[in-house]
C-alpha atoms as a PDB file:
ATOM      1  CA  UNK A   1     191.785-164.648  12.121  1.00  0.00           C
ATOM      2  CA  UNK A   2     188.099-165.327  10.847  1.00  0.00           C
ATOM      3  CA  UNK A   3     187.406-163.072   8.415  1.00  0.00           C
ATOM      4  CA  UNK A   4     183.911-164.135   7.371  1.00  0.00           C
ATOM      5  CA  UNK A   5     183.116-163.718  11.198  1.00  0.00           C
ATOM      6  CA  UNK A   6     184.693-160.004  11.250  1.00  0.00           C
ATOM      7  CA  UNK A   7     182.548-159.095   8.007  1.00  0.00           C
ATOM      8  CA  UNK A   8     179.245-160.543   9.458  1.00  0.00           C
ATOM      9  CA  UNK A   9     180.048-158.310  12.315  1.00  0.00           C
ATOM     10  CA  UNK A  10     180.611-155.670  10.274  1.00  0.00           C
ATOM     11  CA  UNK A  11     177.616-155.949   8.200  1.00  0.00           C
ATOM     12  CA  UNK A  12     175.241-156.683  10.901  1.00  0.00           C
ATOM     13  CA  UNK A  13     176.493-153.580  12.411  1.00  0.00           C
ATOM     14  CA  UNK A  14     176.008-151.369   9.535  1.00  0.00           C
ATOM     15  CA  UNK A  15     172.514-152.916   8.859  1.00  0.00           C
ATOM     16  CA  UNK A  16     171.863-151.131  12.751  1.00  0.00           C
ATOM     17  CA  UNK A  17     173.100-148.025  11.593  1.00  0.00           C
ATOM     18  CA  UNK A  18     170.892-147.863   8.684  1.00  0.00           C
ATOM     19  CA  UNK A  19     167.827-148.969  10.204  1.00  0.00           C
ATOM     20  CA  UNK A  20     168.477-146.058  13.386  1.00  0.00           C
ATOM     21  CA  UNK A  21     169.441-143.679  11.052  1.00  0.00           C
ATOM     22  CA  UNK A  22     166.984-144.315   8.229  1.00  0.00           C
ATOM     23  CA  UNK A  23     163.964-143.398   6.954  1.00  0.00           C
ATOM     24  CA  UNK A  24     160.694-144.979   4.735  1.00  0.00           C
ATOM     25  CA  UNK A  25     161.528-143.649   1.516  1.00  0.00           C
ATOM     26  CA  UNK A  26     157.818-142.241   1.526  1.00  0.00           C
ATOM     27  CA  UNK A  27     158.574-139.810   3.568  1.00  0.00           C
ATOM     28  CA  UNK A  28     159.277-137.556   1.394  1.00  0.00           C
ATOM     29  CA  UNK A  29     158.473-134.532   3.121  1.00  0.00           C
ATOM     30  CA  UNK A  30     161.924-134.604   4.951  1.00  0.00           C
ATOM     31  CA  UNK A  31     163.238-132.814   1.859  1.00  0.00           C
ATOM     32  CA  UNK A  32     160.809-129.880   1.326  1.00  0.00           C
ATOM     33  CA  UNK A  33     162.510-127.542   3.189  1.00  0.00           C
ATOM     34  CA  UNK A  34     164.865-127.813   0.600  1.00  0.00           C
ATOM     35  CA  UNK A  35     165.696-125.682  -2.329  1.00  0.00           C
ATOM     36  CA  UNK A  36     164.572-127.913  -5.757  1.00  0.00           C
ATOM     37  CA  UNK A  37     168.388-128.210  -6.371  1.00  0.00           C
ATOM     38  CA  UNK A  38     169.481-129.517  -2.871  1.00  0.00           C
ATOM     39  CA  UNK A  39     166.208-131.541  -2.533  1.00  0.00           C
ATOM     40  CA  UNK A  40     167.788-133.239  -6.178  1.00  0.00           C
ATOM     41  CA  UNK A  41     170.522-133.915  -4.459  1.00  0.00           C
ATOM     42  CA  UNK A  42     169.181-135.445  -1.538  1.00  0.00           C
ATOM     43  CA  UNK A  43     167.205-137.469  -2.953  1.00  0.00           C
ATOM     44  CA  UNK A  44     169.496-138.902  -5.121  1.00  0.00           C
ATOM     45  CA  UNK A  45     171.714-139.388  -2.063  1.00  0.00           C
ATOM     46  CA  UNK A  46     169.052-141.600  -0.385  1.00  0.00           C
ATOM     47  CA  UNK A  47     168.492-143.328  -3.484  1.00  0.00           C
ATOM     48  CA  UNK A  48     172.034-143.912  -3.341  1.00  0.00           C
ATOM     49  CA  UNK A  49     172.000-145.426   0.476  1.00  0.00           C
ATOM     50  CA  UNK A  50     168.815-147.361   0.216  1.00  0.00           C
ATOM     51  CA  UNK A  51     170.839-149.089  -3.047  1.00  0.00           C
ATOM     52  CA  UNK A  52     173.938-149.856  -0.787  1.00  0.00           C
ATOM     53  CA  UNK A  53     172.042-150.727   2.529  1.00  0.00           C
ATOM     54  CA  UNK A  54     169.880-153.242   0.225  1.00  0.00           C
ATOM     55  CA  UNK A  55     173.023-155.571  -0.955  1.00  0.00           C
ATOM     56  CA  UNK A  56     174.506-155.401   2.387  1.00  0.00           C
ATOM     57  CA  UNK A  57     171.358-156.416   3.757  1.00  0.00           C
ATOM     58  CA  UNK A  58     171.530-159.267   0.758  1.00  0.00           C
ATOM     59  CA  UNK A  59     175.637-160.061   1.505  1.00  0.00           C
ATOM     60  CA  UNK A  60     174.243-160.156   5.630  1.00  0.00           C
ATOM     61  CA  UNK A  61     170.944-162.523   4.773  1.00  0.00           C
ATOM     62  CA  UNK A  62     173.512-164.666   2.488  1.00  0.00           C
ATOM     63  CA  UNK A  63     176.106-165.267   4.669  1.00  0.00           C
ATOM     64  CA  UNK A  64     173.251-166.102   7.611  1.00  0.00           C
ATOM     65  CA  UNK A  65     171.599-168.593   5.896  1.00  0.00           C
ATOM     66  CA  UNK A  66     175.160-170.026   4.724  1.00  0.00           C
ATOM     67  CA  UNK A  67     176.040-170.317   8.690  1.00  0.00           C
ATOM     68  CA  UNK A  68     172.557-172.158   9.119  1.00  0.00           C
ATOM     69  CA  UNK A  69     172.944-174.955   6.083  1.00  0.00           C
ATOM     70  CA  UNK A  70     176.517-175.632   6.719  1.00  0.00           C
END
């Protein structure tokens, strides 16, 4: 079983999801129909996702440019 090929699958396959689902963290005006509390929240939460899409994005670019040198 190749494992590093099932993660790079996995990764470049979240990396999709994230770039169909997201948005430019400038647009903030997604959140103003949000009470102050839940807009807190929210963004926080995208905070949160940008954080985690940017090391996959780092583990996907890594493991890429591994593949190419090796």
């Amino acid at each position: 079983m190749d494992l590093r090929g099932k993660k790079t699958d996995l990764l470049v396959r979240a990396h999709e999801c994230a770039h169909i689902l997201g948005h430019p963290k400038h647009e903030a005006s997604r959140f103003t129909h949000l009470s102050p509390g839940d807009r807190g929240v929210a963004v926080a939460l995208q905070e949160y996702l940008d954080e985690q899409l940017a090391k996959i994005r780092a583990e996907l670019f890594a493991i890429t440019t591994r593949g190419q040198t090796e």
